[in-house]
Protein backbone atom coordinates (compact mmCIF):
# COMPACT_ATOMS: atom_id res chain seq x y z
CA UNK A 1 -4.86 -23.23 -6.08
CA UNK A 2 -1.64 -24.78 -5.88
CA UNK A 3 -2.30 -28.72 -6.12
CA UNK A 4 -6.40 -27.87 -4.89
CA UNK A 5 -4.74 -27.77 -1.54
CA UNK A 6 -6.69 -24.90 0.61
CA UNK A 7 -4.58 -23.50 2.92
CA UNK A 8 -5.07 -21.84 6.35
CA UNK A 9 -4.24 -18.39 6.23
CA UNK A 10 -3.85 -14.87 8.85
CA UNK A 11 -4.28 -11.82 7.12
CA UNK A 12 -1.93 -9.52 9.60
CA UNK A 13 -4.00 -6.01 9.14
CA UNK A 14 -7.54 -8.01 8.08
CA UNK A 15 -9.93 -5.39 9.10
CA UNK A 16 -7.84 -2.46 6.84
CA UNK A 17 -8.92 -1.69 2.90
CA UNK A 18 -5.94 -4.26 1.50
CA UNK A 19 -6.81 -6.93 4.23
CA UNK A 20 -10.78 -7.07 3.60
CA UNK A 21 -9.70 -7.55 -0.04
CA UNK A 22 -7.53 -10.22 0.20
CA UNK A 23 -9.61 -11.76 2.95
CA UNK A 24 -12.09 -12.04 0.40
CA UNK A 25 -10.22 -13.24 -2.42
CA UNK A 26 -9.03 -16.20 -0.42
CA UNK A 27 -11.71 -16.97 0.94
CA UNK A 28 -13.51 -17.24 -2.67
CA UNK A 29 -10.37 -19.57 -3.50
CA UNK A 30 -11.97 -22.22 -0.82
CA UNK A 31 -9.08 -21.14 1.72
CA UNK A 32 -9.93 -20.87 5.45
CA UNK A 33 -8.80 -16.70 6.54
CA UNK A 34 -8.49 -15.51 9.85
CA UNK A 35 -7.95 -11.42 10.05
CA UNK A 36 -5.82 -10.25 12.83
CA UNK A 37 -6.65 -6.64 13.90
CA UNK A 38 -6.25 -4.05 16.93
CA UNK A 39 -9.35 -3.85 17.91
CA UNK A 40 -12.66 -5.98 17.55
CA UNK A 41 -15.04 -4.94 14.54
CA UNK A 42 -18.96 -5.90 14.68
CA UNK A 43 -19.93 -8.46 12.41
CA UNK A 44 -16.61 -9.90 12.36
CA UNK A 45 -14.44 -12.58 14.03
CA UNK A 46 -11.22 -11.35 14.31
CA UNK A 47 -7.82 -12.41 16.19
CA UNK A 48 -6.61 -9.42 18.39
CA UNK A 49 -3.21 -8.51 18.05
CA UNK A 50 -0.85 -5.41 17.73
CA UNK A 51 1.80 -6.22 15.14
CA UNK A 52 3.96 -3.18 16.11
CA UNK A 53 4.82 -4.67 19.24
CA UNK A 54 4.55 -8.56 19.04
CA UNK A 55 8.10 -10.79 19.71
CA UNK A 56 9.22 -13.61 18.21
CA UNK A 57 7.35 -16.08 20.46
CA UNK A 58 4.26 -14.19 20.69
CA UNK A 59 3.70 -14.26 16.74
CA UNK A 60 5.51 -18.14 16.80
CA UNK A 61 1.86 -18.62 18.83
CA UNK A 62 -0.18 -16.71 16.56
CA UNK A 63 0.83 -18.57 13.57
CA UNK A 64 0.44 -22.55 15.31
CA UNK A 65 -1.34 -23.77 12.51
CA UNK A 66 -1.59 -21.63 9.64
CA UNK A 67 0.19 -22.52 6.47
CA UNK A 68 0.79 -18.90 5.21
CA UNK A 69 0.90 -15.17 6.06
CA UNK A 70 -0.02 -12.10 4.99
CA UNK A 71 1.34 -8.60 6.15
CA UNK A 72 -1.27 -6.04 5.14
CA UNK A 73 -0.51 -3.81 8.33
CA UNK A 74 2.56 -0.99 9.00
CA UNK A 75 2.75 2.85 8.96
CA UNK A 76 2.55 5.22 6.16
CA UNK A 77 3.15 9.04 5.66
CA UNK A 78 -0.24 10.15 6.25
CA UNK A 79 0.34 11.40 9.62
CA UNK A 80 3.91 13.03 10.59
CA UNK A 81 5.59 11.58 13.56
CA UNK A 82 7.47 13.81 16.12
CA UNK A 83 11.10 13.90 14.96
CA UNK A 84 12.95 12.26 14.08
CA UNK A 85 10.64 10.06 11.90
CA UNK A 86 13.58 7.99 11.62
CA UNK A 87 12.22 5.38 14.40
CA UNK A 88 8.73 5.19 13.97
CA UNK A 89 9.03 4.48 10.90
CA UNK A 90 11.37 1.87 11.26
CA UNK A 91 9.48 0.63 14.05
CA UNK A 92 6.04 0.42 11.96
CA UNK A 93 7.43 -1.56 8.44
CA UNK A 94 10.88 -3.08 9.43
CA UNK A 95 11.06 -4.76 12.64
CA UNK A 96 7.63 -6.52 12.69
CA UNK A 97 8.15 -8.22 9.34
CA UNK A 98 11.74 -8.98 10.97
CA UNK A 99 10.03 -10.93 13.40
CA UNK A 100 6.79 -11.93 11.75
CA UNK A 101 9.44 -14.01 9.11
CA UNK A 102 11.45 -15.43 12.10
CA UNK A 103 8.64 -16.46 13.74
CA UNK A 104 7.73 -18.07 10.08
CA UNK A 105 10.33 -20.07 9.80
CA UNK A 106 10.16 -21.42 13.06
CA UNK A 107 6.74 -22.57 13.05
CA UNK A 108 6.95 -23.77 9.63
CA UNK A 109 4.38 -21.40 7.74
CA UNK A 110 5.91 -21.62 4.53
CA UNK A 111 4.50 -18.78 2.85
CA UNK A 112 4.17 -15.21 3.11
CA UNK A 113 3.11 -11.88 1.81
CA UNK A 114 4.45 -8.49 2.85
CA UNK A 115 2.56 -5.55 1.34
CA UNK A 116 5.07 -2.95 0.56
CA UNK A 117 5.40 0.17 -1.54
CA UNK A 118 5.88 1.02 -4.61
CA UNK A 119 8.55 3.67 -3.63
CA UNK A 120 10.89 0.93 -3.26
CA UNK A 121 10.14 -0.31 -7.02
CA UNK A 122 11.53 3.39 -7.53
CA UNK A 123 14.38 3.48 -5.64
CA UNK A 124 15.76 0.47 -7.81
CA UNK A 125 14.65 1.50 -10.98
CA UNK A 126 16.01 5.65 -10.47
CA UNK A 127 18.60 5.20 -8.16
CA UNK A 128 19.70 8.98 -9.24
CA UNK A 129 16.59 10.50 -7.24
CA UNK A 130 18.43 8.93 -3.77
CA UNK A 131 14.72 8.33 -2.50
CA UNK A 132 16.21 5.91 0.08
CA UNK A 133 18.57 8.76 1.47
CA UNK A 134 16.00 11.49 1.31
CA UNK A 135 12.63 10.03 2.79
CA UNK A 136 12.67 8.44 5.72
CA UNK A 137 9.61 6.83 5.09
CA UNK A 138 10.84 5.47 1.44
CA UNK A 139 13.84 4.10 3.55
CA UNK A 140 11.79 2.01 6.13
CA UNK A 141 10.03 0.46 2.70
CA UNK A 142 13.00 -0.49 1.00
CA UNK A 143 14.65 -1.98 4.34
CA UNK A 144 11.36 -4.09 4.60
CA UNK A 145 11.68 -4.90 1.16
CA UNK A 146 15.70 -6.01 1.21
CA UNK A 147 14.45 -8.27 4.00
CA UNK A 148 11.72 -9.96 2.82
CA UNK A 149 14.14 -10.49 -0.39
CA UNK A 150 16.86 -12.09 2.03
CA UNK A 151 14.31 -14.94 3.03
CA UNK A 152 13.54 -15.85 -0.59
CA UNK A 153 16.02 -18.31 -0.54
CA UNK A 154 14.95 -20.00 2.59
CA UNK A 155 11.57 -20.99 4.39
CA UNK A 156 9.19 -19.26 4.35
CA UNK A 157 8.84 -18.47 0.55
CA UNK A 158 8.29 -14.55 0.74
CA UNK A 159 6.68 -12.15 -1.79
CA UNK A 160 7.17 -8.37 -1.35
CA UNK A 161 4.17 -6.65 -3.42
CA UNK A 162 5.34 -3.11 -3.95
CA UNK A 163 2.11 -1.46 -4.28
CA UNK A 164 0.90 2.16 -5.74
CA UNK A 165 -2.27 4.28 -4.61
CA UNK A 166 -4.80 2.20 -4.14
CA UNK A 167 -8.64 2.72 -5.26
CA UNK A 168 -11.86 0.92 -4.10
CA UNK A 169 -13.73 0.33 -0.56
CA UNK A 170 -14.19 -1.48 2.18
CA UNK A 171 -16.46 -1.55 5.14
CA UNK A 172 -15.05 0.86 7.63
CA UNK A 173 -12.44 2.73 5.64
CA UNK A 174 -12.05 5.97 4.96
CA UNK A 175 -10.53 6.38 1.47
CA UNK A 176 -7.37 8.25 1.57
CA UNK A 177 -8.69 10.86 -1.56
CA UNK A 178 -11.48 11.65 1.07
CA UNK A 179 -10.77 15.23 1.98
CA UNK A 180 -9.99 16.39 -2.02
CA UNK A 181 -13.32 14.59 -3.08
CA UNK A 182 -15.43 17.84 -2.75
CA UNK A 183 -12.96 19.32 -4.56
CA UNK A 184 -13.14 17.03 -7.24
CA UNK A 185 -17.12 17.02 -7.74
CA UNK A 186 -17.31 20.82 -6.99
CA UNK A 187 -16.89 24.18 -9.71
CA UNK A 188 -14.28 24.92 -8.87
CA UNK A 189 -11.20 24.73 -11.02
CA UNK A 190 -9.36 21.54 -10.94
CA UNK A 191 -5.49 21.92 -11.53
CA UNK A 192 -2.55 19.11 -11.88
CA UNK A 193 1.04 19.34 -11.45
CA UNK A 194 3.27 17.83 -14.62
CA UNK A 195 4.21 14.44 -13.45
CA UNK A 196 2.21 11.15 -12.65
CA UNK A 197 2.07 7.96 -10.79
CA UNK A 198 1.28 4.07 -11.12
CA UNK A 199 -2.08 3.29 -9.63
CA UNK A 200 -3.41 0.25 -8.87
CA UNK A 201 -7.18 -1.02 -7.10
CA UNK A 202 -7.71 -3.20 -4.31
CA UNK A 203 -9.00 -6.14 -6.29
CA UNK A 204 -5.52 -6.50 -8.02
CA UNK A 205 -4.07 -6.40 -4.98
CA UNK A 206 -5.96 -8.84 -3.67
CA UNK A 207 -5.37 -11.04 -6.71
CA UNK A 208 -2.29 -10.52 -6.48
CA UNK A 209 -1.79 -12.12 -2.88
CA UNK A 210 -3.62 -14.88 -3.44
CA UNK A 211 -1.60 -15.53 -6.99
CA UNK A 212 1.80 -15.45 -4.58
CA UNK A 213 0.59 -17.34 -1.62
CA UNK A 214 -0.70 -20.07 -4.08
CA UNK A 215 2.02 -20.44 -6.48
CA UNK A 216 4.83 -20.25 -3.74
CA UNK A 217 6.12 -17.12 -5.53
CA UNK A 218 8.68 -15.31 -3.97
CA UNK A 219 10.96 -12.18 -4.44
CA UNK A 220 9.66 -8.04 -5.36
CA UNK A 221 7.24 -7.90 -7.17
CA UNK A 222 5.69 -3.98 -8.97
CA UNK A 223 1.57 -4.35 -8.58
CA UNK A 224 -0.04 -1.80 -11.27
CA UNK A 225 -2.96 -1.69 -13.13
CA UNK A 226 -1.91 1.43 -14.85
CA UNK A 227 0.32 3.92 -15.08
CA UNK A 228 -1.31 7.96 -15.06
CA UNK A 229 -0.15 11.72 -15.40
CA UNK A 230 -1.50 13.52 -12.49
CA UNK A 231 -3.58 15.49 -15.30
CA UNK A 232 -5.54 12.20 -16.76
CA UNK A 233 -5.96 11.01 -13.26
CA UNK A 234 -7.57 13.99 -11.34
CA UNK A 235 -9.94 14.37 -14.62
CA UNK A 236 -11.26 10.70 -13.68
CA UNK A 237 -11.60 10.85 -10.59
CA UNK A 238 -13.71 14.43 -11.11
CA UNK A 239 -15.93 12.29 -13.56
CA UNK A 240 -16.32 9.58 -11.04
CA UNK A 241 -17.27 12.64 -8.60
CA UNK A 242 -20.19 13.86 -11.10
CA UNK A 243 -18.69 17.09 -12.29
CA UNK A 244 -19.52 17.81 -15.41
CA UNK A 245 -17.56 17.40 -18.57
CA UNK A 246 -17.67 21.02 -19.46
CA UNK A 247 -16.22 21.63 -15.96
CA UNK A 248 -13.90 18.63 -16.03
CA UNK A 249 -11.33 20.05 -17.68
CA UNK A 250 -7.79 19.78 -15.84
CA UNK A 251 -5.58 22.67 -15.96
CA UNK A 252 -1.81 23.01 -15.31
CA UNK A 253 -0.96 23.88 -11.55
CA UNK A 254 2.40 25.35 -12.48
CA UNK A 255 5.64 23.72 -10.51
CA UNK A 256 6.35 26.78 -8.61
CA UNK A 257 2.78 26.89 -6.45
CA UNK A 258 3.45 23.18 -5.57
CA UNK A 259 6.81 24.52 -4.52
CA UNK A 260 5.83 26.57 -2.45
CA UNK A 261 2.54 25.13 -0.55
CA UNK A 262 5.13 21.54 0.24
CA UNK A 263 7.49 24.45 1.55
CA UNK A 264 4.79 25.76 4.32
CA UNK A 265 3.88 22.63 4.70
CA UNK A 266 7.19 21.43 5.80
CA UNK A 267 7.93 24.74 7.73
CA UNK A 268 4.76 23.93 9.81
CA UNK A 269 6.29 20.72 10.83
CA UNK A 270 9.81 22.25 11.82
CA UNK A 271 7.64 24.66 14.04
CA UNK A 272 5.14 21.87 15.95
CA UNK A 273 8.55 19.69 16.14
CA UNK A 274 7.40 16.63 13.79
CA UNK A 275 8.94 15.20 10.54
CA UNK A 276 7.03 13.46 8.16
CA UNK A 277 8.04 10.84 6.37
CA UNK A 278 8.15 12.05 2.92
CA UNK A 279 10.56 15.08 3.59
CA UNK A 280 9.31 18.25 2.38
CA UNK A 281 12.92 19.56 1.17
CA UNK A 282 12.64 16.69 -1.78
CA UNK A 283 8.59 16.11 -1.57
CA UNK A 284 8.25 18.76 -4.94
CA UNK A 285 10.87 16.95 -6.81
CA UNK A 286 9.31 13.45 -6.49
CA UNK A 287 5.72 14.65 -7.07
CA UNK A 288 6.76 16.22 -9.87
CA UNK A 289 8.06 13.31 -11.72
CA UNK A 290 7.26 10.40 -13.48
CA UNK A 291 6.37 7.72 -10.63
CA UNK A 292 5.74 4.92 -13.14
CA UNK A 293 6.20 1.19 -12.41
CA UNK A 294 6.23 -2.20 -14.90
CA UNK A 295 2.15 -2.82 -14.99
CA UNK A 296 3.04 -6.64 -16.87
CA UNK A 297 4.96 -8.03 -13.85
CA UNK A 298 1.81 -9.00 -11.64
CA UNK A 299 -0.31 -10.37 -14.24
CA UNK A 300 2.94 -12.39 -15.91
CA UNK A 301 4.46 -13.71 -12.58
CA UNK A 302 1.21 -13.71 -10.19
CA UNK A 303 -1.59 -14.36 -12.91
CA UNK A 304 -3.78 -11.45 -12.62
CA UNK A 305 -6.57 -10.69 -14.22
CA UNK A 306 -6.39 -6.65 -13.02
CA UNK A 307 -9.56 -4.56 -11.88
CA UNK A 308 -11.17 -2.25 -13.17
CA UNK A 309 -9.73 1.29 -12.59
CA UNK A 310 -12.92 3.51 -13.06
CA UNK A 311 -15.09 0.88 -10.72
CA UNK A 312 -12.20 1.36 -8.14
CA UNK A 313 -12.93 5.27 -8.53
CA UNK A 314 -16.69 5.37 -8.56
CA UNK A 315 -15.89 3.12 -5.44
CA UNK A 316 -13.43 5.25 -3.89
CA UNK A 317 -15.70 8.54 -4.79
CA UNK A 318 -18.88 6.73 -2.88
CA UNK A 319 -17.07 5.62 -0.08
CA UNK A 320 -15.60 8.87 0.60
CA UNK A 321 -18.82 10.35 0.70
CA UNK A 322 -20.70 7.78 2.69
C-alpha cells in the first residue's frame, strides 16, 4: 500500500465477476470499497447507479470522497446489438469512461482503473490484422483505451488493464464457458481450431488493480497469466470438467467448418437485422490466429503474484454447473 495510506475506493461494476474480485482484494489491502451496481443484490450494500447513462455532475457526486476509481462495467460481444453496432458500443466502453475521468479530475480522485480488453493489446502489437477497422466492438476498446492513455499525463493517474478471457467465480455470475461446459465433461468428441489466446483468472486481475491503484501506475497495461493454443486449453478445461483422460484427447476442428458455422452465424444476424460486435466477415481470421499478449508486464510493472490457472478452471467448471 502506497505509504500504508488506505484509500477510499468505488468499484464502478462491483457486483460483476471482475468487480467482486477486486472488491475483495482491496478490501484485504485494509482499503474501504464501495461497489456501484444497477440493481440491489442481497447480502450486499451497494451504491445504485447506471454508468451507461450518468453525466458529468452526476458521477462528480458519486465520487465526493473517494480517492480512486475503478471501471469494471461496459458492454461486450456476447449479445449482438441491432445495427449498426457502431453506437452501442460506443455508448457502453467510450463515453462513460469519457465522463467518469472528467468527473475525476474535477473532484480530485486521483486514481483510476479502466478494465479494458485485450483486443486493444492486439491492435498495437499486429496492426496488419486492422482489428480496429474490422470489429466494431475491438474499435470501442481501443477508443477507451487511447483515452484513458490521454489522461496519463494529468490528474487522475489512469491505468488501462487490457484483459484476456477470464476464469474463476463469483457469487451470482454465470461464467461465460457455461453453455460449452457439457460439452466439455461429456463423450463426445472435443475438437480445436489451430490458433490460441492469452488467458488470464480473476485473482490476477484483481491483483492487478489493486497493484495500479496503489502504486499510482498509469498507462496500458497486457494482464496474462498465460498464453494457450485453443488445443491445450479446451483439453484443461475438459479435465477440470471430469472427462476422462482416455476421452480427453483434443482433435483438430479443421479451418474450413469454423468457416463456415461463423458464416451462418453472421447470415442469421443480417436476417433478424443485428450486428455483433465481432464481425463475422473477419471473426474466422482472428480466431484462427495467435491471440497472444506479453504475460511479464503485470507482474513487472503492477507486482503480481498471478493465480492459479487450473483453480480458475475447476472454478469456472463448478460455477457453471451450480
Amino acid at each position: 500500500m502506497v505509504m500504508g495510506m488506505a484509500m477510499r475506493i468505488l468499484v464502478i461494476g462491483g457486483t460483476g465477476l471482475l468487480g467482486q474480485h477486486i472488491g475483495a482484494e482491496l478490501e484485504e489491502r485494509g482499503h474501504t470499497v464501495h461497489a456501484m451496481a444497477r440493481r440491489e443484490v442481497p447480502g450486499r450494500t451497494v451504491v445504485l447507479g447506471d454508468a451507461q447513462r450518468m453525466s458529468v455532475d452526476e458521477w462528480s457526486r458519486a465520487l465526493e470522497g473517494f480517492d480512486a476509481v475503478v471501471f469494471a462495467a461496459g458492454v461486450d460481444d456476447r449479445k449482438a446489438p441491432r445495427a449498426p453496432a457502431e453506437p452501442h458500443f460506443h455508448e457502453g466502453n467510450v463515453e462513460p469512461v469519457r465522463r467518469l475521468l472528467d468527473a475525476a479530475r474535477a473532484t480530485g480522485c486521483g486514481r483510476a482503473v479502466v478494465c479494458g480488453s485485450y483486443f486493444a493489446t492486439l491492435n498495437q502489437t499486429h496492426p496488419e490484422w486492422l482489428l480496429a477497422d474490422r470489429h466494431p466492438y475491438i474499435r470501442s476498446r481501443v477508443r477507451q483505451a487511447q483515452l484513458a492513455q490521454e489522461r496519463t499525463e494529468i490528474e487522475p493517474s489512469v491505468a488501462v488493464l487490457e484483459i484476456p478471457f477470464v476464469f474463476g467465480s463469483a457469487p451470482g455470475r454465470r461464467p461465460l464457458w457455461a453453455p460449452v461446459v457439457p460439452w466439455l465433461g461429456s463423450r463426445l468428441p472435443l475438437l480445436a481450431p489451430r490458433g490460441g489466446t492469452a488467458v488470464t483468472t480473476a485473482t490476477t486481475v484483481a491483483e492487478s488493480a489493486a497493484g495500479a491503484l496503489e502504486g499510482s501506475v498509469g498507462g496500458r497495461i497486457p494482464i496474462a497469466d498465460a498464453n494457450l493454443t485453443w488445443h491445450d486449453l479446451f483439453g484443461r478445461l475438459a479435465s477440470a470438467a471430469g472427462r476422462r483422460p482416455e476421452r480427453a484427447a483434443v482433435r483438430r476442428l479443421p479451418s474450413s467448418v469454423l468457416r463456415t458455422a461463423i458464416h451462418g452465424a453472421g447470415l442469421r444476424y443480417r436476417l433478424t437485422g443485428h450486428e455483433p460486435g465481432l464481425n463475422s466477415t473477419w471473426l474466422a481470421d482472428l480466431l484462427l490466429s495467435e491471440l497472444f499478449v506479453d504475460t511479464s508486464a503485470c507482474r513487472e510493472r503492477l507486482g503480481v503474484e498471478g493465480g492459479d490457472l487450473d483453480r480458475a478452471f475447476h472454478d469456472t467448471i463448478v460455477a457453471s454447473r451450480s
